[in-house]
C-alpha atoms as a PDB file:
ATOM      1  CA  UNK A   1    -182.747 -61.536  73.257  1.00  0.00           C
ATOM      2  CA  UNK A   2    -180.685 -58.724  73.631  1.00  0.00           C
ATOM      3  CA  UNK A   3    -181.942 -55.138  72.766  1.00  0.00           C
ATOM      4  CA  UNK A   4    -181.457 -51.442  72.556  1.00  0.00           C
ATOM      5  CA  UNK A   5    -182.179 -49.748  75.378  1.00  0.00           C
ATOM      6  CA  UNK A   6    -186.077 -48.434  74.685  1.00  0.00           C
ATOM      7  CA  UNK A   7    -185.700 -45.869  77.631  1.00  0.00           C
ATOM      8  CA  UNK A   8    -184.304 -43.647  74.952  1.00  0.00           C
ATOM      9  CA  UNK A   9    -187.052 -43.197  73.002  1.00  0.00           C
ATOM     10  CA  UNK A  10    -190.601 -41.169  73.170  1.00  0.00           C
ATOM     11  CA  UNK A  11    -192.902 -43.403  70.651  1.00  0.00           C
ATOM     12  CA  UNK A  12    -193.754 -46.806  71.020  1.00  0.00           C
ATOM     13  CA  UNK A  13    -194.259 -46.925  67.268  1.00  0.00           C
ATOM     14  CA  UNK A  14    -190.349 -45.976  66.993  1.00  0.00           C
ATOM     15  CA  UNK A  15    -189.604 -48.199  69.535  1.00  0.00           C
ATOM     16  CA  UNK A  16    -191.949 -51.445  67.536  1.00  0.00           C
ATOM     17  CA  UNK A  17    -189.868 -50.420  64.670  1.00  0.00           C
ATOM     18  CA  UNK A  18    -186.135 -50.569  66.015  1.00  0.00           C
ATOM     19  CA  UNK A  19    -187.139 -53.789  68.145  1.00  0.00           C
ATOM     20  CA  UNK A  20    -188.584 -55.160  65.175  1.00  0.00           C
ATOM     21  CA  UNK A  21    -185.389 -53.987  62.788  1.00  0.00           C
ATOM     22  CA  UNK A  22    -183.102 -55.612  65.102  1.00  0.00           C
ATOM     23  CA  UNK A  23    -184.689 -59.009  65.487  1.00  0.00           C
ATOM     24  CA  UNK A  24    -185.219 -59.063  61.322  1.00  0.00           C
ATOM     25  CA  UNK A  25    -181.075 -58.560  61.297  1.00  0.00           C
ATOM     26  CA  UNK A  26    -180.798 -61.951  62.629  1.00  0.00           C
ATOM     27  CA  UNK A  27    -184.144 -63.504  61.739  1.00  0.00           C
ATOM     28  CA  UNK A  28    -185.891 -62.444  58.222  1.00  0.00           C
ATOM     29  CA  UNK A  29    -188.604 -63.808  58.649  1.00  0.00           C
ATOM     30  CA  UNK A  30    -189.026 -62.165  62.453  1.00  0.00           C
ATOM     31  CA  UNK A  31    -190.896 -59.403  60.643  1.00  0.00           C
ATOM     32  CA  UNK A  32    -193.957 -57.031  61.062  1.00  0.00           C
ATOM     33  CA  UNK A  33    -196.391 -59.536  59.283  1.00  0.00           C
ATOM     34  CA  UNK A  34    -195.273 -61.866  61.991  1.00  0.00           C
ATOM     35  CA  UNK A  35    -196.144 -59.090  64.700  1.00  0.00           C
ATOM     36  CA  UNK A  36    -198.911 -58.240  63.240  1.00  0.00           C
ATOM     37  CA  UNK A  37    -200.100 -62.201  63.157  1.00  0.00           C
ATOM     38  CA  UNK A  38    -199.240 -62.437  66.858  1.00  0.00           C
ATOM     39  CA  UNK A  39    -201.351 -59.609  67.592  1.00  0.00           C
ATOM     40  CA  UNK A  40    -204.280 -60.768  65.486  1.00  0.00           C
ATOM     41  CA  UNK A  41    -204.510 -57.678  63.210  1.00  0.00           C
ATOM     42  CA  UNK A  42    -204.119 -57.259  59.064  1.00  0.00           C
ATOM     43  CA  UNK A  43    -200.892 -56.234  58.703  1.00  0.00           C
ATOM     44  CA  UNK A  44    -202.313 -53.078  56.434  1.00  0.00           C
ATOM     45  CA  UNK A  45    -204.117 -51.950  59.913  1.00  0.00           C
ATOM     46  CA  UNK A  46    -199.856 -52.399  61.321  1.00  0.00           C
ATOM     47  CA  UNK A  47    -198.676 -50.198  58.524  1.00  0.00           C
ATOM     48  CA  UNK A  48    -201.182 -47.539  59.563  1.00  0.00           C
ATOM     49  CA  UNK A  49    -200.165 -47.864  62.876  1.00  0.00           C
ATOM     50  CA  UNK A  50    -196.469 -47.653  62.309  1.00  0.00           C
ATOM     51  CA  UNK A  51    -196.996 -44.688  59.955  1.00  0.00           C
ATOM     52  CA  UNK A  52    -199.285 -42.615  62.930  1.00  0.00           C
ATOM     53  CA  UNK A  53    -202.673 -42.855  61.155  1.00  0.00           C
ATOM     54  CA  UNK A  54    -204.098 -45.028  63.959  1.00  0.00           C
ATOM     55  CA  UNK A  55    -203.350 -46.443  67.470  1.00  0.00           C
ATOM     56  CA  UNK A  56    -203.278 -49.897  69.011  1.00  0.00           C
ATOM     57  CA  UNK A  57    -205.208 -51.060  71.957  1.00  0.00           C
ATOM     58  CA  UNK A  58    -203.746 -51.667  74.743  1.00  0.00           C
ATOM     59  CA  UNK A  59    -204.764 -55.671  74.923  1.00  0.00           C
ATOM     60  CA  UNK A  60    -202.338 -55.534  71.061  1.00  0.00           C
ATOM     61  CA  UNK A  61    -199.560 -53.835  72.657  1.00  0.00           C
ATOM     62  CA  UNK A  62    -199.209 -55.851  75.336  1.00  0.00           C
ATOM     63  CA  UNK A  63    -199.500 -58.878  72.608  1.00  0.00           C
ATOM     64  CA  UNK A  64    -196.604 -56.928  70.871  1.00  0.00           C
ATOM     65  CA  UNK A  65    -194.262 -56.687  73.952  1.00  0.00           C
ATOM     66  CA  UNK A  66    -194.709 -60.428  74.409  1.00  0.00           C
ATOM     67  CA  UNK A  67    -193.869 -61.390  71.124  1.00  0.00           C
ATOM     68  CA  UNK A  68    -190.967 -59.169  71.157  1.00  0.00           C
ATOM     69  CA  UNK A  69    -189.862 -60.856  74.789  1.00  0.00           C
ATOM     70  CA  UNK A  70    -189.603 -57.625  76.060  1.00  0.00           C
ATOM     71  CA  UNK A  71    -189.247 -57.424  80.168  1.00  0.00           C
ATOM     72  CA  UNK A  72    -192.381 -56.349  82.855  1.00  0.00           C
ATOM     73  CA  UNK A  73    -191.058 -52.628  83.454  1.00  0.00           C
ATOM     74  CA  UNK A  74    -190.351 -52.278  79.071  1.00  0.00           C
ATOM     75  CA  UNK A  75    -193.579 -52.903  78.752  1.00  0.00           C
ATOM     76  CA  UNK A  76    -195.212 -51.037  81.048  1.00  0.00           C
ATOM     77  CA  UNK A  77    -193.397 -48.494  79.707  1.00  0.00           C
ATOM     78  CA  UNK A  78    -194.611 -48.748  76.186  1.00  0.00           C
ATOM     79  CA  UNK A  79    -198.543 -49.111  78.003  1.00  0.00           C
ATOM     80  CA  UNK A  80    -197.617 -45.545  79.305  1.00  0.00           C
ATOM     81  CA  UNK A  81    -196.248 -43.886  75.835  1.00  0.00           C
ATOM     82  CA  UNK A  82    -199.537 -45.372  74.613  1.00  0.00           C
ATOM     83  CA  UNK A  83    -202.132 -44.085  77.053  1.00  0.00           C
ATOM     84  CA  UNK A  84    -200.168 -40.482  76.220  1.00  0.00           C
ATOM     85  CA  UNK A  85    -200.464 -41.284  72.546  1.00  0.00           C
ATOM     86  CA  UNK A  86    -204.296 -41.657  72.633  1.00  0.00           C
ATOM     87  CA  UNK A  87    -205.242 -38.908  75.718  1.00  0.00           C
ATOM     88  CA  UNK A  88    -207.258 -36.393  74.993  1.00  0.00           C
ATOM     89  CA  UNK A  89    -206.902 -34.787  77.829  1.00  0.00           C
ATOM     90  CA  UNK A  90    -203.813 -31.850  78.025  1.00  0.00           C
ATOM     91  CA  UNK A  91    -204.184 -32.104  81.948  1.00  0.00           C
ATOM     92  CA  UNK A  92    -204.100 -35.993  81.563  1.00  0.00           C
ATOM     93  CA  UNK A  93    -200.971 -35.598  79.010  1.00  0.00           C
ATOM     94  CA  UNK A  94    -198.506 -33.367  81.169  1.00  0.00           C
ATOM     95  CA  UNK A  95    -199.258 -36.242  83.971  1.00  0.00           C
ATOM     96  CA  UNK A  96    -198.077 -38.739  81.630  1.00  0.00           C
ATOM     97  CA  UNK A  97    -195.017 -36.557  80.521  1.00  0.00           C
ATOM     98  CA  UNK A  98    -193.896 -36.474  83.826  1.00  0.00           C
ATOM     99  CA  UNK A  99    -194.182 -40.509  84.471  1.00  0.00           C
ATOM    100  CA  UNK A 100    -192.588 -41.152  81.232  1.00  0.00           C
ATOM    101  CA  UNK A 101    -189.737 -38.865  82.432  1.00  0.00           C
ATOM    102  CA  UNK A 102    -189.429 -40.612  85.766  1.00  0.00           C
ATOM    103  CA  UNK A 103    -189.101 -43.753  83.998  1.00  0.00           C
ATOM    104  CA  UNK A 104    -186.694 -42.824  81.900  1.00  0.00           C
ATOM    105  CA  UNK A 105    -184.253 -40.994  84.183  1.00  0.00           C
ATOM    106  CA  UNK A 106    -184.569 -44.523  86.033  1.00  0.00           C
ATOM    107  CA  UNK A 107    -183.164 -46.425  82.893  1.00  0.00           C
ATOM    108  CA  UNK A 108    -181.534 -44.074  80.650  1.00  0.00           C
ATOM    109  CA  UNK A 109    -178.084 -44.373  82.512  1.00  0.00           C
ATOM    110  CA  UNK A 110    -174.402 -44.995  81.717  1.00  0.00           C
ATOM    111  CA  UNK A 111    -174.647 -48.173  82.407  1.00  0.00           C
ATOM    112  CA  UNK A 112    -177.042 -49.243  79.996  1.00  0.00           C
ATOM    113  CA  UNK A 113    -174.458 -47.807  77.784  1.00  0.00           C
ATOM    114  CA  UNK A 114    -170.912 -47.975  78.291  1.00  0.00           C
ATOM    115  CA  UNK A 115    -169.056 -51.717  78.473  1.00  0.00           C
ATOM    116  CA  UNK A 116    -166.836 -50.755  81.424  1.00  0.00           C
ATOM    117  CA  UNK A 117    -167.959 -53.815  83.972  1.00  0.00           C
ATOM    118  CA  UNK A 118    -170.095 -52.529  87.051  1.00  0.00           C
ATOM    119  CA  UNK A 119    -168.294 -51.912  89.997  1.00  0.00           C
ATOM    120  CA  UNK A 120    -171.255 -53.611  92.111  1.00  0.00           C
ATOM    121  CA  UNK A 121    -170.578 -56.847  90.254  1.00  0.00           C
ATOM    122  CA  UNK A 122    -166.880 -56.688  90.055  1.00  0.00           C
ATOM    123  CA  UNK A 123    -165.737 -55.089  93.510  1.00  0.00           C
ATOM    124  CA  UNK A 124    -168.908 -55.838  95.653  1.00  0.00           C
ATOM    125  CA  UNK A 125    -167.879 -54.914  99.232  1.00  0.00           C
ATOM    126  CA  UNK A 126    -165.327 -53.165  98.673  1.00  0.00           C
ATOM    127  CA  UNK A 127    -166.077 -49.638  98.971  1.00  0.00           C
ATOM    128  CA  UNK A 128    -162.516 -48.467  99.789  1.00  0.00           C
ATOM    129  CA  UNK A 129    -161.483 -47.876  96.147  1.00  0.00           C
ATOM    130  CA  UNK A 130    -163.877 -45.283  96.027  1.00  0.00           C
ATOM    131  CA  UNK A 131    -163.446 -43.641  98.967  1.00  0.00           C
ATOM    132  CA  UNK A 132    -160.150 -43.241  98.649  1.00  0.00           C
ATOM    133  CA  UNK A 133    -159.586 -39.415  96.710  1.00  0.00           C
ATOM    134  CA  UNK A 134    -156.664 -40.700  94.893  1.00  0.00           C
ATOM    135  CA  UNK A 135    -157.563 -44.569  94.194  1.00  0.00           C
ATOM    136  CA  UNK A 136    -159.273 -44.440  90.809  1.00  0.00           C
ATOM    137  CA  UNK A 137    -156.567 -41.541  89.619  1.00  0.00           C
ATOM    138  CA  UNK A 138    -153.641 -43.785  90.619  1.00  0.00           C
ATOM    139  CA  UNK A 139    -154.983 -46.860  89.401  1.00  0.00           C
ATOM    140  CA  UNK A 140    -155.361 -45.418  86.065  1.00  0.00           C
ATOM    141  CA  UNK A 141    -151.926 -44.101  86.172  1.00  0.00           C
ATOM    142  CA  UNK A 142    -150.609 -47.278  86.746  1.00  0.00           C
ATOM    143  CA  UNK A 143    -151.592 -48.287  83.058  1.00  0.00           C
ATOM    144  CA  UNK A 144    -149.348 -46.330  81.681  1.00  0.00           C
ATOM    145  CA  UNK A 145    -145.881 -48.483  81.723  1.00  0.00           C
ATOM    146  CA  UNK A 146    -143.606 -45.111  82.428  1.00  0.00           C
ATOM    147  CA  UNK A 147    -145.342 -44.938  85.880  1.00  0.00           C
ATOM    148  CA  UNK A 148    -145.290 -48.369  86.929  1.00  0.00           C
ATOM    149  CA  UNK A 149    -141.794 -48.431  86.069  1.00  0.00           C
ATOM    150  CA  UNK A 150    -141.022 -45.649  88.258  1.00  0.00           C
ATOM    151  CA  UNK A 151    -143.393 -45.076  90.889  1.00  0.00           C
ATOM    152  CA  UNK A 152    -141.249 -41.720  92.278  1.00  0.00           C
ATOM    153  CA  UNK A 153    -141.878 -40.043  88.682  1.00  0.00           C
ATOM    154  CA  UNK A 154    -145.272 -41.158  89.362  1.00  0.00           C
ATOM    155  CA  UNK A 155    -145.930 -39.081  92.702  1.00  0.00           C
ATOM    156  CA  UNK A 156    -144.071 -36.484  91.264  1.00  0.00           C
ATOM    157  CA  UNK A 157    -146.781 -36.030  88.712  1.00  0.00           C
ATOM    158  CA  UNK A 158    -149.563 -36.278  90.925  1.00  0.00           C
ATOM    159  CA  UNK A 159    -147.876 -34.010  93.336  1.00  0.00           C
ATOM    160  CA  UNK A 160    -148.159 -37.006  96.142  1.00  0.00           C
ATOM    161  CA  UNK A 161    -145.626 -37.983  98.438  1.00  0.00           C
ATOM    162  CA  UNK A 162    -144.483 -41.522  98.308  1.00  0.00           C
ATOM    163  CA  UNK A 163    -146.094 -42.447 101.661  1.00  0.00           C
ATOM    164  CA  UNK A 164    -149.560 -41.307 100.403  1.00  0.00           C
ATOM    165  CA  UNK A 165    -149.092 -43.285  96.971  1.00  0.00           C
ATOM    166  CA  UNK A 166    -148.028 -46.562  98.978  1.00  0.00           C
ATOM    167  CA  UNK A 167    -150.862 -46.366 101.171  1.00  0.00           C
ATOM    168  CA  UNK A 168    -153.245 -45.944  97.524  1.00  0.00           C
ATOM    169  CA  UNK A 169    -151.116 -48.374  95.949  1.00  0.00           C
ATOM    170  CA  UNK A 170    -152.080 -50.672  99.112  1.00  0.00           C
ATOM    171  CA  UNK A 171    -155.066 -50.820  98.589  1.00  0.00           C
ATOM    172  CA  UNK A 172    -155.324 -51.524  94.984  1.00  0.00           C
ATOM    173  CA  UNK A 173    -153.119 -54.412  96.090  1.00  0.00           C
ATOM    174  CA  UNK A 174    -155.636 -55.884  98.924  1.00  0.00           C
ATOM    175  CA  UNK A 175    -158.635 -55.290  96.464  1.00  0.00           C
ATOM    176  CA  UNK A 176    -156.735 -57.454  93.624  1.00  0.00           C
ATOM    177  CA  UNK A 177    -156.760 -54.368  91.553  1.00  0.00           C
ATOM    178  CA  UNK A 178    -152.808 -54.471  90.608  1.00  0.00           C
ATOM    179  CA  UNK A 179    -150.383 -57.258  91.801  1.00  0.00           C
ATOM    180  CA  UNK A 180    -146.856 -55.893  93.403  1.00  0.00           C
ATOM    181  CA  UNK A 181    -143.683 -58.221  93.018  1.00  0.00           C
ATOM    182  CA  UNK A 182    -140.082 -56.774  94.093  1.00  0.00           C
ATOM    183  CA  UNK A 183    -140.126 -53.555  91.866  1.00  0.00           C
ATOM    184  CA  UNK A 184    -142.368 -54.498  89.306  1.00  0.00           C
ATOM    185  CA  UNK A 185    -146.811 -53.854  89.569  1.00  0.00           C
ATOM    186  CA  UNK A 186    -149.196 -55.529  87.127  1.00  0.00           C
ATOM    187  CA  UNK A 187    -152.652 -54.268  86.705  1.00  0.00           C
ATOM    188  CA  UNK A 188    -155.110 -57.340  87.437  1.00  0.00           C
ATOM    189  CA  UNK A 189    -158.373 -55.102  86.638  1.00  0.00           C
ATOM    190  CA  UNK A 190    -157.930 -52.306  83.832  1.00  0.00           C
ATOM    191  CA  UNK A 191    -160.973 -50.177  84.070  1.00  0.00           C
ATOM    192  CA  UNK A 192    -164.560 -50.510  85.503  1.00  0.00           C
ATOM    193  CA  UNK A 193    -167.881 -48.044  85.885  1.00  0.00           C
ATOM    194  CA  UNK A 194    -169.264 -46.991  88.970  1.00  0.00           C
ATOM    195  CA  UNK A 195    -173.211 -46.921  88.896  1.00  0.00           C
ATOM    196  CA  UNK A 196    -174.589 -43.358  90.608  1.00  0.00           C
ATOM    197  CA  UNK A 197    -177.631 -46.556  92.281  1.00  0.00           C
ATOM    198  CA  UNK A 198    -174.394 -47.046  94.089  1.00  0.00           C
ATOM    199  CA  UNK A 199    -174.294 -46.083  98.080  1.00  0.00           C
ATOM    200  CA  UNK A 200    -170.550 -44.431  97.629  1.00  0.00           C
ATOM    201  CA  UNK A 201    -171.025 -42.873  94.311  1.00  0.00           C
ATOM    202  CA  UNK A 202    -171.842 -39.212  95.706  1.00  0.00           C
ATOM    203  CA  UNK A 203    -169.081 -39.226  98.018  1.00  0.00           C
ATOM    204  CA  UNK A 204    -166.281 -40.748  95.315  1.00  0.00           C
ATOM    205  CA  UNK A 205    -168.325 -37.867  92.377  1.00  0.00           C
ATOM    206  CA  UNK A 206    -167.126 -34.917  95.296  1.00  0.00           C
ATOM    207  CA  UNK A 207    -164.024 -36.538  95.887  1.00  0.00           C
ATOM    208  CA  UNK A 208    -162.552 -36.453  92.496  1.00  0.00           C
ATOM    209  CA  UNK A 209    -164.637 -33.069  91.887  1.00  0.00           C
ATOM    210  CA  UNK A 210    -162.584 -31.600  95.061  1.00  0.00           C
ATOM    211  CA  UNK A 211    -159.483 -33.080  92.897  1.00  0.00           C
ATOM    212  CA  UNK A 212    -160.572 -32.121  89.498  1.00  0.00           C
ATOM    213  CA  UNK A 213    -161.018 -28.434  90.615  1.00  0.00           C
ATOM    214  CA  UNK A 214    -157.531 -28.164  92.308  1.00  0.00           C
ATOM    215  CA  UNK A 215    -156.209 -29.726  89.162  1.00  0.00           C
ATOM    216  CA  UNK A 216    -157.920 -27.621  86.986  1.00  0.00           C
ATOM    217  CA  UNK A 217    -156.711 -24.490  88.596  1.00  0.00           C
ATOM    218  CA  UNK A 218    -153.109 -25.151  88.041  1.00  0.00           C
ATOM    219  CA  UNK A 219    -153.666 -25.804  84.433  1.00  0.00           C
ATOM    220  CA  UNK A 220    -152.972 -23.021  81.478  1.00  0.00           C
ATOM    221  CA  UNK A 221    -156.196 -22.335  79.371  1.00  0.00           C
ATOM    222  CA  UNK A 222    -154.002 -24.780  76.527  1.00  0.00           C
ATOM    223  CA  UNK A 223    -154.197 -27.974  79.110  1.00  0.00           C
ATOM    224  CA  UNK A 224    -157.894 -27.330  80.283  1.00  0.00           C
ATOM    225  CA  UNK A 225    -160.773 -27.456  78.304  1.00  0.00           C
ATOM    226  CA  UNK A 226    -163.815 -26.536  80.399  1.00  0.00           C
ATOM    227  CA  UNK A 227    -167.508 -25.577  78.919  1.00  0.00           C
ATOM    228  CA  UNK A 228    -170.210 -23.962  80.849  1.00  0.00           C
ATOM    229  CA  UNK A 229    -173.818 -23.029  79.931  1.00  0.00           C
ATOM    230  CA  UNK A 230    -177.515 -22.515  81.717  1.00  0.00           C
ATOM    231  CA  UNK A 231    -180.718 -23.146  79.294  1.00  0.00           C
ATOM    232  CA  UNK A 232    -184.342 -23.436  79.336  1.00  0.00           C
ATOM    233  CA  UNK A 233    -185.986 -26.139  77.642  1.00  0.00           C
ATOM    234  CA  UNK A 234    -189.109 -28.583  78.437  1.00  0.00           C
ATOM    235  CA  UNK A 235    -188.640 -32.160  79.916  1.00  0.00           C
ATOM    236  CA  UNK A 236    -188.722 -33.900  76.584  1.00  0.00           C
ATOM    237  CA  UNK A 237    -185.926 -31.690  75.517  1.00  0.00           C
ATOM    238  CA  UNK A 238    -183.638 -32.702  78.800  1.00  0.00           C
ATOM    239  CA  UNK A 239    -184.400 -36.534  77.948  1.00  0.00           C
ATOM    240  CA  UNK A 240    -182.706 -35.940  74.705  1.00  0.00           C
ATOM    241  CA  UNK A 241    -179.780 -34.438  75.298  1.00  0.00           C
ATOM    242  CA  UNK A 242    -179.332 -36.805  78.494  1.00  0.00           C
ATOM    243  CA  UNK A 243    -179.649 -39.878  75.764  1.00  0.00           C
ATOM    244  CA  UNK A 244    -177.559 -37.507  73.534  1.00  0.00           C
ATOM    245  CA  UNK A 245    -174.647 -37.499  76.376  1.00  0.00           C
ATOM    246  CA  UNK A 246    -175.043 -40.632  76.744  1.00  0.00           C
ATOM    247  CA  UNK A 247    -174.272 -41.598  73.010  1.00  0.00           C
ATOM    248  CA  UNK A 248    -171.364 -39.265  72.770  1.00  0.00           C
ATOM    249  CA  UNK A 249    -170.081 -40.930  76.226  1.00  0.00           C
ATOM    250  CA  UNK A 250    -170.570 -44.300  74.482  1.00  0.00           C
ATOM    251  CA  UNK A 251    -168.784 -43.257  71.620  1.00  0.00           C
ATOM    252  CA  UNK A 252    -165.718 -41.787  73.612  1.00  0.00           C
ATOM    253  CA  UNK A 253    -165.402 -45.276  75.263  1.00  0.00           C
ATOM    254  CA  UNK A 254    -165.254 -46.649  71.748  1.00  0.00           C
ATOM    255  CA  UNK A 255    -162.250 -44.111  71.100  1.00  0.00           C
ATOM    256  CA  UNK A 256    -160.470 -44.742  74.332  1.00  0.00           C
ATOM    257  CA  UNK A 257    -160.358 -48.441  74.011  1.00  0.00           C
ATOM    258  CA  UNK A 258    -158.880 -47.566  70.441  1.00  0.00           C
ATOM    259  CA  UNK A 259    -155.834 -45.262  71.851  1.00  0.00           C
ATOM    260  CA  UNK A 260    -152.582 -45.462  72.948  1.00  0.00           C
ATOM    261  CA  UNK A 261    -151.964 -45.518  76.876  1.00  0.00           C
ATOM    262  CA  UNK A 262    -150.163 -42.550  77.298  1.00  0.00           C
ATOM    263  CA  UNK A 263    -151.756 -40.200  79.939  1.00  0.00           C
ATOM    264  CA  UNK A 264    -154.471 -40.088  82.796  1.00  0.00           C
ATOM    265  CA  UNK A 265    -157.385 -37.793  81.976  1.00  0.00           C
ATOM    266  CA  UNK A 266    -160.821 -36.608  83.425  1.00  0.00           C
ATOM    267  CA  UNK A 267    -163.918 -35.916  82.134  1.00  0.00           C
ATOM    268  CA  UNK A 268    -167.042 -34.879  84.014  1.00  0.00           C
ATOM    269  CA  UNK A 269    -170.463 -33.676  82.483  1.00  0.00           C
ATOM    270  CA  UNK A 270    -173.204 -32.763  84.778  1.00  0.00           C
ATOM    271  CA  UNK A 271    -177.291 -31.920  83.465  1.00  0.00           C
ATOM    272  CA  UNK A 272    -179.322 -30.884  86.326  1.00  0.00           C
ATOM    273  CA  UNK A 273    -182.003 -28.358  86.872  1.00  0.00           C
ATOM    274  CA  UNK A 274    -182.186 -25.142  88.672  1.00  0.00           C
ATOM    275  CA  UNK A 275    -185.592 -24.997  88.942  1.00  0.00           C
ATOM    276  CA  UNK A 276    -188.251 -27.683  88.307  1.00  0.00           C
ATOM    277  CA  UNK A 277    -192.272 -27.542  87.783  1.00  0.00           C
ATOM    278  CA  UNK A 278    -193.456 -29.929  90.332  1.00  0.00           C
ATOM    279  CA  UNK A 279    -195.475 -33.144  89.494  1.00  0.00           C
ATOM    280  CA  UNK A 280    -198.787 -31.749  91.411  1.00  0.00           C
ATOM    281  CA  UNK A 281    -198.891 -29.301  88.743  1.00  0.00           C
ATOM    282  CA  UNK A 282    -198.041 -30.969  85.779  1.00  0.00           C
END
């Protein structure tokens, strides 16, 4: 069954809740006195475990997790928000902190979020799309009818000459991406999301940085919306507002698949720390 993504979260109460509150949406009767049945405690001993007056073991979570059919790794997972739950130890808890935040910067990604097909699934050996600077601009371009009715008002735009746009528009064609007859170009694959697991994804990310940046410095203050800031904060603070960029991602892919096709833009957001206290001392 089919599930939020658990990485988001810091309780494995709030996590048995939203699990729970999505399988009662298509079962009723998949409730918590059936989870607390499957993991042989009175469900008023559930209640004052959802509610944070007591803990379960960890032989009843892992009863929980299997009654929920969640995977190996979301389990595990919820085994260490428990063991951090019930430490006494703060030495013990900051070593927890920082496995919990490995973990999650493992799964909390865009693509547990966004629909946009994986580029590993959909263009699998064919890293050329990505290494090509200009491939994922011109490809998007070419959604727009005005440009793939006039390919010279097209280069124009992106300030390309129209050898350097055939030789993009070349490869789109050899990768199946658009489909060129006489003067007309249909687009065979509209959009797709490259995971940063991905071998080229640091070299296409400086690419279309290199790009973005040249872009951005011909643009008037009106045409370029750019925001900068440095922050301190803990590590449970940084999970949150990656899982909070990742929403508001989510939610402009909603928006975008809503609009009109009318021009190519870029958006880049980057988190990242300057400094960093180092897991021997945590």
């Amino acid at each position: 069954m089919q599930h939020m993504n658990i990485y988001s979260l810091n309780c494995y109460r709030s996590i048995l809740k939203s699990v729970v509150e999505e399988r009662k949406a298509v079962d009723p009767e998949d409730n918590f006195q059936r989870l607390a049945e499957q993991m042989r405690i009175p469900k008023s001993y559930m209640s004052k475990v959802l509610h944070a007056k007591a803990d379960l073991s960890a032989d009843q979570l892992h009863l929980a997790c299997t009654h929920l059919q969640l995977g190996d790794d979301e389990t595990d997972f919820l085994q260490l928000l428990l063991e951090r739950e019930r430490s006494g130890l703060a030495a013990r808890k900051k070593r927890l902190d920082v496995l919990i935040a490995r973990t999650q910067r493992q799964y909390v990604t865009a693509s547990e979020y966004l629909n946009a097909p994986s580029a590993n699934d959909q263009i699998s050996g064919r890293a050329e799309y990505f290494l090509d600077s200009w491939g994922a601009i011109v490809h998007m371009a070419l959604l727009i009818p005005r440009f793939r009715e006039d390919l010279v008002l097209l280069a124009r735009e992106l300030g390309l000459s129209p050898a350097r746009l055939n030789e993009t528009m070349s490869m789109l064609e050899r990768l199946k991406f658009i489909e060129r007859k006489q003067k007309t170009v249909k687009v065979l694959v509209e959009h797709l999301h490259l995971p940063s697991v991905s071998s080229v994804y640091r070299a296409w990310r400086n690419s279309l940085r290199s790009l973005g940046a040249a872009k951005t410095d011909s643009l008037s203050d009106t045409e370029n919306y750019t925001f900068a800031a440095v922050f301190t904060c803990d590590q449970k603070t940084e999970q949150t507002i990656r899982v909070r960029i990742l929403e508001m991602l989510k939610e402009v892919e909603d928006q975008v698949d809503k609009a009109k096709i009318a021009d190519v833009y870029q958006i880049e957001i980057s988190l990242f720390p300057w400094t960093k206290i180092s897991s021997s001392k945590a």
